[in-house]
Protein backbone atom coordinates (compact mmCIF):
# COMPACT_ATOMS: atom_id res chain seq x y z
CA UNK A 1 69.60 121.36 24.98
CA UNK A 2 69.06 118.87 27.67
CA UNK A 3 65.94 116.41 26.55
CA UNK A 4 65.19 117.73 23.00
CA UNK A 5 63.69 114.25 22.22
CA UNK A 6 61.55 113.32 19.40
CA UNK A 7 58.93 110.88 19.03
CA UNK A 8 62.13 108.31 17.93
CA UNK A 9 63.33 108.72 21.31
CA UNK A 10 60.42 107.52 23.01
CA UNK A 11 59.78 110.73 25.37
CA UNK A 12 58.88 110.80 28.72
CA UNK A 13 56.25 112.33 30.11
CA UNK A 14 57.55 114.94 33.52
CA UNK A 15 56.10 112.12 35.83
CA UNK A 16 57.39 109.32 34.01
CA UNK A 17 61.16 111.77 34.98
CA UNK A 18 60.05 112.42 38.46
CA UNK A 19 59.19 108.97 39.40
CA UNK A 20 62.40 107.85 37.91
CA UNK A 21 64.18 110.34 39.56
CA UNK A 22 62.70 109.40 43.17
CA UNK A 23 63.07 105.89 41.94
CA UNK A 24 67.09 106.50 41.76
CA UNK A 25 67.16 107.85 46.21
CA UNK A 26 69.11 104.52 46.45
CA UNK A 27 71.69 105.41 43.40
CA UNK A 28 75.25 104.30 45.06
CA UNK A 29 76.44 107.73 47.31
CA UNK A 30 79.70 109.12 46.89
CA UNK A 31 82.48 106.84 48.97
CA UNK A 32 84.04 108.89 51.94
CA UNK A 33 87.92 109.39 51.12
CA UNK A 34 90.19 110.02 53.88
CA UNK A 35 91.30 113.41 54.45
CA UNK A 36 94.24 115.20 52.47
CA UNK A 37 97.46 115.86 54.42
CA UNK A 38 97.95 119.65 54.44
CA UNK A 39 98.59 121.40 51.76
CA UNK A 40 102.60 122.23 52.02
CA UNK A 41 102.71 118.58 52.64
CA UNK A 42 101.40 117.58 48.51
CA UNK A 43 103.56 118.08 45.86
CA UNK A 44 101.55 120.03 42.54
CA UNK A 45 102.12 117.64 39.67
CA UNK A 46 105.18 118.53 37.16
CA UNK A 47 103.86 120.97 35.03
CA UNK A 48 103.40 119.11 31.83
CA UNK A 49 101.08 116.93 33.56
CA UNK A 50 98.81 119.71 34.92
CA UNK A 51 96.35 118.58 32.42
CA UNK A 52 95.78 117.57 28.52
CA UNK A 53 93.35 117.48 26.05
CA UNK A 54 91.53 114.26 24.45
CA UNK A 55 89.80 114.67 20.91
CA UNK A 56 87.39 112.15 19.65
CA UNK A 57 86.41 112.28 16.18
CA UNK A 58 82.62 111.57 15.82
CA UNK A 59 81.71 109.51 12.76
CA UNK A 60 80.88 110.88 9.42
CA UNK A 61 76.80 110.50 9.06
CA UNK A 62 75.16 110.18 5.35
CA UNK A 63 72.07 112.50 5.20
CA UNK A 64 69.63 112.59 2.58
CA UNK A 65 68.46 115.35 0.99
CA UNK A 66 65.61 116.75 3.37
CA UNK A 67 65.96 114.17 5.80
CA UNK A 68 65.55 114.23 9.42
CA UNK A 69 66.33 111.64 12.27
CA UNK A 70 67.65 111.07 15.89
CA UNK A 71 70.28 108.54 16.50
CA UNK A 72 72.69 107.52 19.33
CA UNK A 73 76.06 107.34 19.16
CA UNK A 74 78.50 105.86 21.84
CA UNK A 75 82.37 106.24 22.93
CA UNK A 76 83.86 104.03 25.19
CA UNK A 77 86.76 105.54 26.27
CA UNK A 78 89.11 102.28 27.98
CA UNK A 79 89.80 104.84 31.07
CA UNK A 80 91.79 103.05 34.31
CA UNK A 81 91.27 106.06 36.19
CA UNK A 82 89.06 108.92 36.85
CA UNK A 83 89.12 112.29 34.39
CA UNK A 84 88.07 115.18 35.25
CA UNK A 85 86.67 117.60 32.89
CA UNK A 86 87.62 121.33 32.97
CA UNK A 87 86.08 122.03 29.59
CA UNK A 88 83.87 120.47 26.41
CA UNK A 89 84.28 122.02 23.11
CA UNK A 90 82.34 120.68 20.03
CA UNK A 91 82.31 121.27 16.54
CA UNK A 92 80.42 119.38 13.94
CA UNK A 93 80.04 119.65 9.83
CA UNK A 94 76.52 121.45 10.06
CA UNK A 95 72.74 119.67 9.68
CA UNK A 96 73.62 117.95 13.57
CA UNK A 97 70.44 120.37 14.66
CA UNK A 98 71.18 119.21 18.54
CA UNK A 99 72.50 116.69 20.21
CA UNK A 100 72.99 115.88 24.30
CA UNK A 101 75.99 114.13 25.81
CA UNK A 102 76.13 112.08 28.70
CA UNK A 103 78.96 109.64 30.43
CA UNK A 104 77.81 105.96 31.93
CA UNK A 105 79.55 103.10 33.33
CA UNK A 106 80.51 101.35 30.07
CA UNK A 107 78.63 98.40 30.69
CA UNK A 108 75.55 100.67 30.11
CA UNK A 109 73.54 100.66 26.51
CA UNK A 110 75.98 97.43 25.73
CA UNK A 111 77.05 97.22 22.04
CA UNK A 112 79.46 98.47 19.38
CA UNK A 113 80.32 102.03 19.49
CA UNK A 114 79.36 104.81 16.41
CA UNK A 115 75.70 105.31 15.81
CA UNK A 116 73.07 102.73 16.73
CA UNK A 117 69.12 103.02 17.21
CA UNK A 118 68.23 104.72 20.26
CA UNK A 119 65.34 102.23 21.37
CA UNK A 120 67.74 99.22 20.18
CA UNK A 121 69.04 99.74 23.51
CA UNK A 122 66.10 101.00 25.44
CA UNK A 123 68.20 104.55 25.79
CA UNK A 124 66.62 107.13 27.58
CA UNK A 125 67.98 110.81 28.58
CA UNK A 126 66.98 110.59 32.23
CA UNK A 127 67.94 106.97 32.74
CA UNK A 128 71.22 107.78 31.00
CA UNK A 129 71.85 111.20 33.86
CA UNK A 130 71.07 109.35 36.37
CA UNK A 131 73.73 106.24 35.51
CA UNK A 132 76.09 108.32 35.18
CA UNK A 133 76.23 112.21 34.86
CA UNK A 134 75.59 115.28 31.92
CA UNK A 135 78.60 115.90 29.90
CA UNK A 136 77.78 118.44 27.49
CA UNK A 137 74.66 119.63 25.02
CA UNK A 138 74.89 121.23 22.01
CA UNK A 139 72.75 124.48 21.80
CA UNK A 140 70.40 124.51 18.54
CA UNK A 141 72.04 124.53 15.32
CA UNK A 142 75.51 125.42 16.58
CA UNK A 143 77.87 124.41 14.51
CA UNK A 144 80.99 125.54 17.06
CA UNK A 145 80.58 125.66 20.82
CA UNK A 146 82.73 125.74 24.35
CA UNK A 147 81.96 125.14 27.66
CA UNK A 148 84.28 125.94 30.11
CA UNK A 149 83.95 126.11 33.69
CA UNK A 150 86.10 128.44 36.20
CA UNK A 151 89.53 127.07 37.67
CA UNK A 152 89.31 124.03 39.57
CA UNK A 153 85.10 123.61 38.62
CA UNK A 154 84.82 120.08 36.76
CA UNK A 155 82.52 117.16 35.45
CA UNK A 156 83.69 114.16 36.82
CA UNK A 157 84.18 110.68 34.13
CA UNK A 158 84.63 107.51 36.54
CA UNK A 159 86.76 105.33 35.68
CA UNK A 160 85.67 102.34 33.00
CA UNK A 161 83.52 104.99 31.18
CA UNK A 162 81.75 105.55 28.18
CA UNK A 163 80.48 108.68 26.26
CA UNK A 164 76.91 108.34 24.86
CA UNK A 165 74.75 111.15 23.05
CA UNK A 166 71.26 111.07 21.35
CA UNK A 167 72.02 113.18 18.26
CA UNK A 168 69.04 114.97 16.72
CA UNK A 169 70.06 115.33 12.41
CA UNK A 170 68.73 117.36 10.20
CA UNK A 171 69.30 117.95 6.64
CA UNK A 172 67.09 121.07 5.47
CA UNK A 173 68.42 121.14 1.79
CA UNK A 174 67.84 119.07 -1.06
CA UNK A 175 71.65 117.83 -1.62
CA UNK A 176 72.46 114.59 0.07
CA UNK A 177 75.53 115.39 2.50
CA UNK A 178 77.85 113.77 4.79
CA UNK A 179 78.22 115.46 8.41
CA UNK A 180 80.70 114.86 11.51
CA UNK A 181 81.71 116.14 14.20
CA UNK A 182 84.67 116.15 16.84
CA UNK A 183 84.53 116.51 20.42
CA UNK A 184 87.64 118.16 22.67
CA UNK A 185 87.78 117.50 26.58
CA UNK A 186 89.73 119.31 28.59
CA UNK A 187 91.41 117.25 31.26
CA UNK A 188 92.39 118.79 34.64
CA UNK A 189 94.92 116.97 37.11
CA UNK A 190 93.19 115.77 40.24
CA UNK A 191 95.56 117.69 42.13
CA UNK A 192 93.82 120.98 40.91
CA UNK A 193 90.15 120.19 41.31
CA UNK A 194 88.07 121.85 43.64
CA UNK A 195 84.27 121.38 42.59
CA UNK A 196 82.63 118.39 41.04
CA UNK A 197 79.60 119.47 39.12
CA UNK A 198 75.73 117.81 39.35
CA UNK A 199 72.95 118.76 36.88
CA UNK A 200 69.70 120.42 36.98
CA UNK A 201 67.10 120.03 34.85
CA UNK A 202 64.19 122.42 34.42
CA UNK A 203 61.41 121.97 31.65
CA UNK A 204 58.38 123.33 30.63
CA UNK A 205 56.45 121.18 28.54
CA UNK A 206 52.64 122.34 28.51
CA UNK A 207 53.18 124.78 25.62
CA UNK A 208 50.34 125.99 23.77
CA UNK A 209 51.46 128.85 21.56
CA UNK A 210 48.42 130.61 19.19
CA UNK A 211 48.54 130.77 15.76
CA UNK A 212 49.99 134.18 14.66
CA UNK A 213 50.38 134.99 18.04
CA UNK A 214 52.73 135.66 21.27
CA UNK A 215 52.70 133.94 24.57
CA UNK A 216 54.92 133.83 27.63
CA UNK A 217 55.31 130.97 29.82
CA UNK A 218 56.13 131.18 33.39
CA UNK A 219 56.95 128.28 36.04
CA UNK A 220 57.63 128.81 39.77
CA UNK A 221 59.15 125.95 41.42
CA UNK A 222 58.23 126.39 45.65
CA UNK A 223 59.78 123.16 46.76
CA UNK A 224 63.04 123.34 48.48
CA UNK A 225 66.20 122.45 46.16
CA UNK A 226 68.84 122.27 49.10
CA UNK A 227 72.61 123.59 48.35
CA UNK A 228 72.40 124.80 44.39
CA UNK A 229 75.24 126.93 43.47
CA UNK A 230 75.12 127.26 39.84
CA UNK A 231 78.40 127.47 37.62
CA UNK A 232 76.68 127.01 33.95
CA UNK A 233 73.34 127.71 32.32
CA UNK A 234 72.00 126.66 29.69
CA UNK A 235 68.78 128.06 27.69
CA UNK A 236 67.16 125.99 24.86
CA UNK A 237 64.18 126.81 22.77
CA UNK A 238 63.85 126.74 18.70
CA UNK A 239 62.92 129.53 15.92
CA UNK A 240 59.28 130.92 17.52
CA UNK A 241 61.45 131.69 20.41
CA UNK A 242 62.02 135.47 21.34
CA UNK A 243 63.15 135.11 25.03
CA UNK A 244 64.02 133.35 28.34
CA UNK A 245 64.52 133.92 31.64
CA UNK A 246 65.76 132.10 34.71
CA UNK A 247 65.63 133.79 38.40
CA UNK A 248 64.82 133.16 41.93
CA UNK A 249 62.34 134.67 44.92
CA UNK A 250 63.86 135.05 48.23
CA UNK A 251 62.51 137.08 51.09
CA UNK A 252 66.31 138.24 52.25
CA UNK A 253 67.56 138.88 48.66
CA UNK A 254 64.70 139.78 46.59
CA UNK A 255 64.66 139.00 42.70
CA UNK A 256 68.33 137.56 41.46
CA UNK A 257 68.50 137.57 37.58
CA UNK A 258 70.38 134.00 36.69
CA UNK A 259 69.98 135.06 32.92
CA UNK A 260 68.31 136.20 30.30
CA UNK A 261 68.15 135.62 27.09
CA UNK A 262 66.89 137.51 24.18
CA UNK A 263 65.99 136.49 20.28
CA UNK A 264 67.05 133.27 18.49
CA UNK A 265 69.72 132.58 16.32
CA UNK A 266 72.87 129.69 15.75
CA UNK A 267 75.20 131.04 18.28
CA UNK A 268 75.94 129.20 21.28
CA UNK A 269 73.16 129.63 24.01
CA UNK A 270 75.63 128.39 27.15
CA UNK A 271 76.91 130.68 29.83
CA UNK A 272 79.43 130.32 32.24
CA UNK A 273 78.33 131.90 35.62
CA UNK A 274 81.04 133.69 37.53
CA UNK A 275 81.25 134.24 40.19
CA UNK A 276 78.73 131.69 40.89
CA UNK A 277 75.27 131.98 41.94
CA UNK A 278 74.02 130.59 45.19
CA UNK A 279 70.35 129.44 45.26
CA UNK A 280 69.09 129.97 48.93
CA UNK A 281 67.19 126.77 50.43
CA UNK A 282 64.24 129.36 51.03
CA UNK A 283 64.15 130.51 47.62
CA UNK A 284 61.04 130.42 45.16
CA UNK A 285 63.06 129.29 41.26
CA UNK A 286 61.27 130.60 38.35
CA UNK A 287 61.80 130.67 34.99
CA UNK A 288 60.13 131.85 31.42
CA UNK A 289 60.22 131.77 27.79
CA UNK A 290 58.67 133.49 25.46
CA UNK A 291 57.48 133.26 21.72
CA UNK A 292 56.25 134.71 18.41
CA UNK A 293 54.15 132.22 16.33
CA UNK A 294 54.45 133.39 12.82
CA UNK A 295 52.79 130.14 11.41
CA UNK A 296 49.12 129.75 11.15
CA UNK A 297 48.79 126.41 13.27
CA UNK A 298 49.49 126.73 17.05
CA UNK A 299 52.67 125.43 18.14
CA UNK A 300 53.04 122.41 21.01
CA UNK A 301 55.85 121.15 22.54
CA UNK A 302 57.93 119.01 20.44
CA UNK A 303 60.34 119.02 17.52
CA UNK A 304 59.88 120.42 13.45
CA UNK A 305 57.96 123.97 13.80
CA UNK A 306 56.97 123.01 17.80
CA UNK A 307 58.97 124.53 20.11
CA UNK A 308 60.92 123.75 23.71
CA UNK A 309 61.29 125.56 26.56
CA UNK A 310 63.93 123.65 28.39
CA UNK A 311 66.95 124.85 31.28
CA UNK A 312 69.98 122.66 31.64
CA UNK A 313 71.71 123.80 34.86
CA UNK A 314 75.10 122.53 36.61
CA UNK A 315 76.06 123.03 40.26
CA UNK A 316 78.52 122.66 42.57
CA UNK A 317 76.73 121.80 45.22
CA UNK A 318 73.11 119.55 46.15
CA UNK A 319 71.45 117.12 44.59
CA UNK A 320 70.83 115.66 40.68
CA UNK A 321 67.54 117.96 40.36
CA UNK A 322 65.05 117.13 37.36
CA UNK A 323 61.78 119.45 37.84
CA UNK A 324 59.19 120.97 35.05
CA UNK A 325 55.55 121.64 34.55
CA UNK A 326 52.96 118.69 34.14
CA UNK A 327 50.88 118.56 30.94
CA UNK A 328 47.88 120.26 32.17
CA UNK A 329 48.95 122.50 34.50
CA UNK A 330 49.53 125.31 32.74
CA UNK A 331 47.07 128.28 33.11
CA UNK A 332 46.42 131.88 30.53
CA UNK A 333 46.03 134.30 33.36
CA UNK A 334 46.49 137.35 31.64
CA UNK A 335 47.04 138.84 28.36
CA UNK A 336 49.21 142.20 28.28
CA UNK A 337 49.78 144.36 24.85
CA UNK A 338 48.40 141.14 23.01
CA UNK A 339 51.03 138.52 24.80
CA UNK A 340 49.15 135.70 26.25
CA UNK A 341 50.43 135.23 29.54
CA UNK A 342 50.28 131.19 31.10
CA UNK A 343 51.17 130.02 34.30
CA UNK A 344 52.03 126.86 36.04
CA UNK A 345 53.83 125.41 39.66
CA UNK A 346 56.57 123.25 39.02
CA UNK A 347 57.83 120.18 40.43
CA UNK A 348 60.54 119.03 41.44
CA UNK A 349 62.23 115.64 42.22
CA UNK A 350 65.80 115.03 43.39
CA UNK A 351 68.31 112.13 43.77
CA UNK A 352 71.58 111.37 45.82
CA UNK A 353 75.24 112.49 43.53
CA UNK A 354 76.42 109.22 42.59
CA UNK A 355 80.19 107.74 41.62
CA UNK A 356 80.33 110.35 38.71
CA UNK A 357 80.49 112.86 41.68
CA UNK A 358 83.43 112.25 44.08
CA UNK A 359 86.10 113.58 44.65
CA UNK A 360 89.58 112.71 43.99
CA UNK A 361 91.00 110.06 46.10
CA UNK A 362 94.72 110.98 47.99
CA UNK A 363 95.83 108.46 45.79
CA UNK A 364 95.01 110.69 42.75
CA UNK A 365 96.22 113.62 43.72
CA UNK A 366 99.76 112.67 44.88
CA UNK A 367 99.63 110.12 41.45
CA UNK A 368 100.49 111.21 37.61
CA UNK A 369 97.92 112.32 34.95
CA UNK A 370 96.88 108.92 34.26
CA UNK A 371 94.62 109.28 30.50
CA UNK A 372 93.28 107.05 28.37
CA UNK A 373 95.57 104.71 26.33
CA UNK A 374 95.03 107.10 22.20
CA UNK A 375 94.97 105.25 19.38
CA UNK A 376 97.38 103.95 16.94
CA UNK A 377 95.72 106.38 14.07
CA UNK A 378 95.86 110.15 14.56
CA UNK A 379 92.69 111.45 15.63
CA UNK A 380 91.36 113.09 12.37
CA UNK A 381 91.36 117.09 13.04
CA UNK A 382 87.87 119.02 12.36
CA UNK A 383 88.62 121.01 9.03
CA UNK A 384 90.06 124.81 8.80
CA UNK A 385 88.32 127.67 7.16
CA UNK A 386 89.41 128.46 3.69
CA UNK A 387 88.82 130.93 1.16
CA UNK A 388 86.68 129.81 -1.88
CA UNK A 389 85.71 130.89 -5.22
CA UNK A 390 83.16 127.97 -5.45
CA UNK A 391 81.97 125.12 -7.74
CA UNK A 392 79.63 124.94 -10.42
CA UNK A 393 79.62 122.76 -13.39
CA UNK A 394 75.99 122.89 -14.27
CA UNK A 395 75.57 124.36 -18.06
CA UNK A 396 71.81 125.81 -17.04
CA UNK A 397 72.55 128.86 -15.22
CA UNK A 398 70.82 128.69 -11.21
CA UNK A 399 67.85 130.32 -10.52
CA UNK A 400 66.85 132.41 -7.45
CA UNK A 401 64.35 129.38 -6.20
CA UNK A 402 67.92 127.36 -6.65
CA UNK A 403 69.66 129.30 -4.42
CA UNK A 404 66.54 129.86 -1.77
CA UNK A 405 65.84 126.37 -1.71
CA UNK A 406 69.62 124.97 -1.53
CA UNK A 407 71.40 128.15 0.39
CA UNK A 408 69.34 130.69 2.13
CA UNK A 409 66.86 127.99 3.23
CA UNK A 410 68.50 125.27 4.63
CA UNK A 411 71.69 127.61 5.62
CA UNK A 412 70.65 131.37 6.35
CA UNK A 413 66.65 131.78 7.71
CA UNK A 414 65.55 127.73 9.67
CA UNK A 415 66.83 128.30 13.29
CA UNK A 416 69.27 130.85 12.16
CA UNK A 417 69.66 134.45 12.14
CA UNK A 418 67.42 135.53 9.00
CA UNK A 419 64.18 133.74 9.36
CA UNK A 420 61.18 135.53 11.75
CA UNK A 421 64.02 136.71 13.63
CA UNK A 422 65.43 138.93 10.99
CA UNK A 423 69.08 139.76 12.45
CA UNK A 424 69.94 143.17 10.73
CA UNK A 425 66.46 143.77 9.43
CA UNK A 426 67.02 141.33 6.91
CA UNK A 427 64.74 138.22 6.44
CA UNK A 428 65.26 135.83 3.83
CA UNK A 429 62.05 134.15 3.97
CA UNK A 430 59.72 133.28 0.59
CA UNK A 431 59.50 135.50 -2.61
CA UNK A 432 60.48 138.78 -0.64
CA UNK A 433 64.40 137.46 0.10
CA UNK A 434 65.56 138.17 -3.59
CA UNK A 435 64.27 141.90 -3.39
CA UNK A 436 65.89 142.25 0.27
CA UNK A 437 69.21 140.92 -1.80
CA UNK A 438 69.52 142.30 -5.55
CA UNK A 439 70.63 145.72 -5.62
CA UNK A 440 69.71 146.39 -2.02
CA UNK A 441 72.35 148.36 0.10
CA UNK A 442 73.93 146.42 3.26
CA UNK A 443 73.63 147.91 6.96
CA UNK A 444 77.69 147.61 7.22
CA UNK A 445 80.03 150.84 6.75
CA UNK A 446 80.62 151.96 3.16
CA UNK A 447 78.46 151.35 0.12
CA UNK A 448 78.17 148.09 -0.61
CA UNK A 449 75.10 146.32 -2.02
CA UNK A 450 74.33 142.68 -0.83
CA UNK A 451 73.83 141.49 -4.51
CA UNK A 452 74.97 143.14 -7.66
CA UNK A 453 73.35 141.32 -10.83
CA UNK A 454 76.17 140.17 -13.09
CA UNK A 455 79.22 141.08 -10.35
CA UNK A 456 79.89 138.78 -7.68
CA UNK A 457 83.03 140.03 -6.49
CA UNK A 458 81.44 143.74 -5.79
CA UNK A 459 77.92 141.75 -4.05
CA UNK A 460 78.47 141.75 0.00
CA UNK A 461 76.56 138.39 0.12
CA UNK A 462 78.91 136.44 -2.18
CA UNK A 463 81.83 138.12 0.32
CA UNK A 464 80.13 136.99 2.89
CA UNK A 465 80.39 133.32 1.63
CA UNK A 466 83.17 132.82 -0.11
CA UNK A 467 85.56 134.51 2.21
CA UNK A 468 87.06 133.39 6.21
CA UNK A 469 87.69 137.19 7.01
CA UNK A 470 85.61 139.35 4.46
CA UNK A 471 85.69 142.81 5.53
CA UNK A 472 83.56 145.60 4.80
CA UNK A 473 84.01 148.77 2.55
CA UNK A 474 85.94 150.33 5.68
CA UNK A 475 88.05 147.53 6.09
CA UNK A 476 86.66 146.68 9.17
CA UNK A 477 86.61 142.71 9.61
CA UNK A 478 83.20 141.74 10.05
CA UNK A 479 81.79 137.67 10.17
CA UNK A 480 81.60 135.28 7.07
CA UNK A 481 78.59 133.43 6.95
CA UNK A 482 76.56 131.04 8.27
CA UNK A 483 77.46 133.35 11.94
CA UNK A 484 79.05 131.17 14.09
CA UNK A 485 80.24 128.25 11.43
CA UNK A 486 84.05 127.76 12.06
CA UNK A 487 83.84 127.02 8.40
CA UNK A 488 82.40 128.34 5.02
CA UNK A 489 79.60 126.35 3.26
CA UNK A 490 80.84 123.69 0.68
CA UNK A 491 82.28 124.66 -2.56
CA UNK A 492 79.00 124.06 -4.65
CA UNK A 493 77.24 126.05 -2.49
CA UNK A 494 79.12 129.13 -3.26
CA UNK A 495 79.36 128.09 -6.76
CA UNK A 496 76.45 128.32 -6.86
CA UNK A 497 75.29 131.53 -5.55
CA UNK A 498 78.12 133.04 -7.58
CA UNK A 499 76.50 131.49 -10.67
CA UNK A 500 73.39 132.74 -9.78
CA UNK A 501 74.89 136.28 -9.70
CA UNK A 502 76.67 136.02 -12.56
CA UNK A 503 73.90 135.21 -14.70
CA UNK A 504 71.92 138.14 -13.66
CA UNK A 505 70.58 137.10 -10.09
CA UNK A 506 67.65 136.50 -11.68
């Protein structure tokens, strides 16, 4: 999500954003086009250039084993003319934990493109919104997500453009590996466009979440926030996270439900909103997350074990909007059935759209789909799912701390579906994982077991792995795992829980 920084990064503190924000009133205003002739009197562009898709390939990164790191990584995409975005989709290799995407003018952050140190360039997430606009973020350990907006809703990339990211790695296993990633945008024909999208930005950062314990934090933002009508939400918090919530107060409408969110795992967080949802100017915005602390250290803001609570929002209408709670503000008013309850106003600063938020010109409209010039090498394609038995050419048979430490570790429990969170009652967390495995019975239709010592072809968990479209003992196709991975975990990886099972799963 939107500013998941880490002390690499250089944070900000929510003044340091606010003052930056009102520091940006000046930012260059959208230039006043002349009016369209009437609609019968514009031809729509030939059908094959109604729009088109551009893939970048984002470079390969070498991870150590266990290793963790932020880095930024820039795109300059050579664009003569404006594109406008009618979707983002991104996939990436695993271990990319987040990352956030933004465009600038690209004479911004000067330097080769790939990966380069973040402070190398004094790179900041708010600076970098405010140069230029959001383009996408990734939601927390996703390894395949889409955002796409509703017909004729876009981001806008000026022309002379580049695409820059702060990219949050990490590698939770104890195998060096290589991960990439490629990046789709869907490119709409000016002729079609109809909205130009700004950002909001909504943060809670005063966390204080008690060891072994459950809190809820709640922020009401009173000032005015002229003109939002939001298209897309996004939600971002990490594995203590149980729940968010993002609404608004009026005295005409009442309580509107934005969204809500419930329980944590890899999927994709983002939400399209449709029909859209208009904010009134009289409106009190709130929103709320909640957690369950199962470690026995209190949990702050921040990455590792800490936790976020962080809304990206993106309108069609108003004002760039960055707003959040001050360190400090946040009061425990109430404790109900043992969750601590804090409270806290939030504030909220806003600048003028920029030249990432015009319109198209007449120009553009009557004009072809002009694109970028592509390169003389095919773009390298992200890889397919396939079907595999595994690798393993160790002679010592695996153990079960082998395959908890190198599998169901890094791949299955951190900020996925079976740590605290338990997804199907099943949590494969310390000693107790192998007994919720060996000989245990599934929750899917039929009898299977999730591991059966010495048979790896009858144990649902090596199915699960080792197969694109495993189905269960009713033949009903169910999800391989990691959920939500377009692809299957490398070879060895399978190898080696299959070598584990075959000598006994002990």
């Amino acid at each position: 999500m939107l500013f998941d920084r880490s002390s690499l990064l250089r944070p900000c503190s929510l003044g340091a954003m606010l003052v930056l924000a009102s520091a940006c009133s000046g930012a260059e205003t959208p230039t006043e086009e002349p009016p369209l002739d009437s609609p019968e009197a514009v031809e729509p562009p030939d059908p094959s250039e109604a729009g088109a898709t551009i893939v970048h390939a984002v470079e390969p990164f070498e991870l150590e084993g266990s290793q963790e790191t932020v880095t930024c990584y820039s795109w300059t995409l050579d664009n003569d003319a404006p594109l406008y975005v009618q979707g983002v989709s991104f996939q990436n290799g695993g271990s990319l934990h987040h990352s956030n995407w933004f465009v600038v003018p690209e004479d911004v952050y000067e330097g080769e493109d790939g990966y380069w140190p973040c402070e190398s360039r004094d790179y900041n997430e708010v600076s970098a919104a405010l140069a230029g606009t959001v383009l996408f973020a990734q939601s927390t350990q996703a390894q395949q997500e889409s955002m796409d907006f509703t017909d004729g809703v876009v981001i806008r990339i000026p022309e002379r453009s580049k695409v820059v990211a702060d990219v949050h790695l990490l590698n939770l296993g104890p195998d060096p590996r290589s991960t990439a990633g490629w990046m789709s945008l869907d490119i709409l024909h000016p002729f079609f466009v109809q909205s130009v999208l700004s950002p909001i930005l909504l943060t809670y950062t005063d966390l204080d979440i008690p060891a072994m314990g459950q809190a809820q934090f709640t922020a009401t933002c009173d000032a005015s926030i002229s003109g939002l009508s939001l298209a897309y939400v996004l939600p971002h918090y990490h594995g203590a996270g149980t729940s968010m919530s993002l609404w608004f107060e009026d005295d005409e409408e009442g309580e509107v439900t934005i969204l809500e969110h419930d329980g944590f795992s890899a999927s994709p967080l983002g939400r399209t909103l449709d029909p859209r949802i208009g904010v009134p100017d009289t409106a009190s915005l709130r929103f709320s997350c909640g957690y369950d602390n199962p470690h026995a250290q209190p949990l702050k803001w921040g990455i590792g074990i800490d936790e976020m609570c962080v809304f990206l929002g993106l309108s069609t209408r108003g004002d760039i909007v960055v707003g959040g709670v001050e360190t400090g503000s946040s009061a425990l008013v109430d404790v109900v059935d043992g969750v601590q309850q804090h409270e806290a106003p939030c504030r909220i600063a806003t600048a003028p759209r920029g030249r990432a938020y015009d319109g198209p010109t007449v120009a553009e409209v009557r004009g072809p789909l002009i694109l970028p010039p592509f390169a003389d090498e095919p773009t390298p394609q992200p890889p397919q799912c396939e079907d595999t038995e595994g690798i393993f050419e160790d002679a010592t048979p695996p153990t079960f701390a082998d395959v908890q430490d190198r599998v169901l570790g890094p791949w299955c429990s951190f900020s996925s579906c079976h740590g605290f969170g338990a997804a199907g009652g099943l949590e494969l967390l310390g000693d107790a994982a192998r007994e919720a495995l060996v000989d245990a019975p599934t929750t899917a239709e039929g009898d299977a077991v999730r591991v059966v010592p010495g048979d790896p072809d009858a144990s649902y968990l090596y199915r699960l792995l080792s197969q694109c479209d495993p189905r269960d003992d009713a033949g009903t196709l169910v999800r391989h795992m990691p959920a939500s991975a377009p692809t299957l975990l490398d070879p060895e990886l399978v190898g080696l829980v299959r070598a584990w099972i075959e000598a006994g799963a002990l």
